[in-house]
C-alpha atoms as a PDB file:
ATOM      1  CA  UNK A   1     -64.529-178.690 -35.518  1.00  0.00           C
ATOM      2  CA  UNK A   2     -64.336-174.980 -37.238  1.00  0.00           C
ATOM      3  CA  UNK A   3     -65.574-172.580 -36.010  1.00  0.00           C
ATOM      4  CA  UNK A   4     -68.441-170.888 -38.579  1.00  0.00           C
ATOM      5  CA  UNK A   5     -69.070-167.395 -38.800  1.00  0.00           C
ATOM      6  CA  UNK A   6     -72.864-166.368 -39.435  1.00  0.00           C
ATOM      7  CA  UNK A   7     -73.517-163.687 -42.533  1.00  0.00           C
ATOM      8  CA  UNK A   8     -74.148-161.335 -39.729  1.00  0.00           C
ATOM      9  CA  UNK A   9     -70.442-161.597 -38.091  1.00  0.00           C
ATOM     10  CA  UNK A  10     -68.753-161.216 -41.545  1.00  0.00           C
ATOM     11  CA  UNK A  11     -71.090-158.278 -42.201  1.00  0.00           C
ATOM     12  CA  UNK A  12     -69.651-156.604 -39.400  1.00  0.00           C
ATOM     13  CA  UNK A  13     -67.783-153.219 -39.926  1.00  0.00           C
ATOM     14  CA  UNK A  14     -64.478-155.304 -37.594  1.00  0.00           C
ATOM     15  CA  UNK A  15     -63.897-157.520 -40.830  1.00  0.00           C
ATOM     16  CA  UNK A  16     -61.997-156.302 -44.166  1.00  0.00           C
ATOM     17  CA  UNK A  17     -63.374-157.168 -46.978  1.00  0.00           C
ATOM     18  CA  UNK A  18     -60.638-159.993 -47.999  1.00  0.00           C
ATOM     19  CA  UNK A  19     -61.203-161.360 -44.804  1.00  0.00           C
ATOM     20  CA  UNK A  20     -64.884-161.445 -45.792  1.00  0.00           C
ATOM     21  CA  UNK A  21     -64.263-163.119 -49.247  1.00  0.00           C
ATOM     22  CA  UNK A  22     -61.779-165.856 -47.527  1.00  0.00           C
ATOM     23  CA  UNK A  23     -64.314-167.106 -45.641  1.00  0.00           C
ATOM     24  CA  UNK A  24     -67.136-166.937 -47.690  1.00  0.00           C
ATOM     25  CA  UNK A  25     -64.477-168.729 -50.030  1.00  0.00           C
ATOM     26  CA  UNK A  26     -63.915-171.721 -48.203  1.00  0.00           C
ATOM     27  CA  UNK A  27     -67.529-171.704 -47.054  1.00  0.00           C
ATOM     28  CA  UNK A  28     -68.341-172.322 -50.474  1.00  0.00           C
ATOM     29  CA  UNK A  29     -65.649-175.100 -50.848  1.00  0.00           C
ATOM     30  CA  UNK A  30     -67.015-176.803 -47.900  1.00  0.00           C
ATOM     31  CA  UNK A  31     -69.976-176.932 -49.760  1.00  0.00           C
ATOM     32  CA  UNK A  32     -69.297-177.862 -53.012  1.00  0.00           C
ATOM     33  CA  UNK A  33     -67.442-181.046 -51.447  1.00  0.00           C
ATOM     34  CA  UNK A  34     -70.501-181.734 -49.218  1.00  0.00           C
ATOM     35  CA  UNK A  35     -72.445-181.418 -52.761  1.00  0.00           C
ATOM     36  CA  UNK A  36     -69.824-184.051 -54.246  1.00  0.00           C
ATOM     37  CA  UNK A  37     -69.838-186.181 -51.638  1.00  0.00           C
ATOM     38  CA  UNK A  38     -74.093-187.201 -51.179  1.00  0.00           C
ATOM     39  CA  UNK A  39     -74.122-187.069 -54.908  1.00  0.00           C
ATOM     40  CA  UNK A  40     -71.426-190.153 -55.145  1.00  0.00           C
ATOM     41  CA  UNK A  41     -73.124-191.911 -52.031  1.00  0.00           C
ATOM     42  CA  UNK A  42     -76.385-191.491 -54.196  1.00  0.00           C
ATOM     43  CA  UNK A  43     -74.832-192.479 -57.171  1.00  0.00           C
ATOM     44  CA  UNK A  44     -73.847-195.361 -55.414  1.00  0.00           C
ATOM     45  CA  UNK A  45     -76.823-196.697 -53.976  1.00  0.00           C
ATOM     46  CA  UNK A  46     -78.544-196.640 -57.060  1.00  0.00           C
ATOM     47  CA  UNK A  47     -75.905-198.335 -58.851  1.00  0.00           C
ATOM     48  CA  UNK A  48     -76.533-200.960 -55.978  1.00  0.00           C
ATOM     49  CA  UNK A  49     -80.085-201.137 -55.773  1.00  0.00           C
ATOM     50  CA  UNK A  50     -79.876-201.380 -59.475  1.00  0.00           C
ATOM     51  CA  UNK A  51     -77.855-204.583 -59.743  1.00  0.00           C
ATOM     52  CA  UNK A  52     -79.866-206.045 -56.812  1.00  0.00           C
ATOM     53  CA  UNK A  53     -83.030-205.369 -58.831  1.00  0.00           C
ATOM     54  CA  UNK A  54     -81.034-207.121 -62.108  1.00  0.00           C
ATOM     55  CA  UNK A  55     -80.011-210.683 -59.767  1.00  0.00           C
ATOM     56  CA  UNK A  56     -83.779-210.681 -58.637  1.00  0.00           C
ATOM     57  CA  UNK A  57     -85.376-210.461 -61.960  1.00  0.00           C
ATOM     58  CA  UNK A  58     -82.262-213.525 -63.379  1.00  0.00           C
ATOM     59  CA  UNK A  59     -83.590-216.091 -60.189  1.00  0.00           C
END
């Protein structure tokens, strides 16, 4: 596991600011795939809970 630095930390005057924006950088990467991934996994159910509504309504 990563280690994550708070807002505070980077804030610091001990951190350059490219050191800053690299972080904050893959921060927001980490992100965007978290984003990505709930949105497929809720993409998915529905598409699931969808065709389970469509067999119940055909019986």
């Amino acid at each position: 596991m990563a280690y994550v630095y708070t807002d505070k930390t980077l804030q610091s005057e001990h951190w350059p600011e490219p050191t800053q924006a690299a972080v904050l950088w893959e921060r927001a990467k980490h992100w965007e795939q978290n984003a990505n991934y709930w949105k497929a996994r809720a993409e998915s159910a529905e598409r699931r809970m969808l065709e389970h509504y469509c067999t119940e309504e055909g019986n």
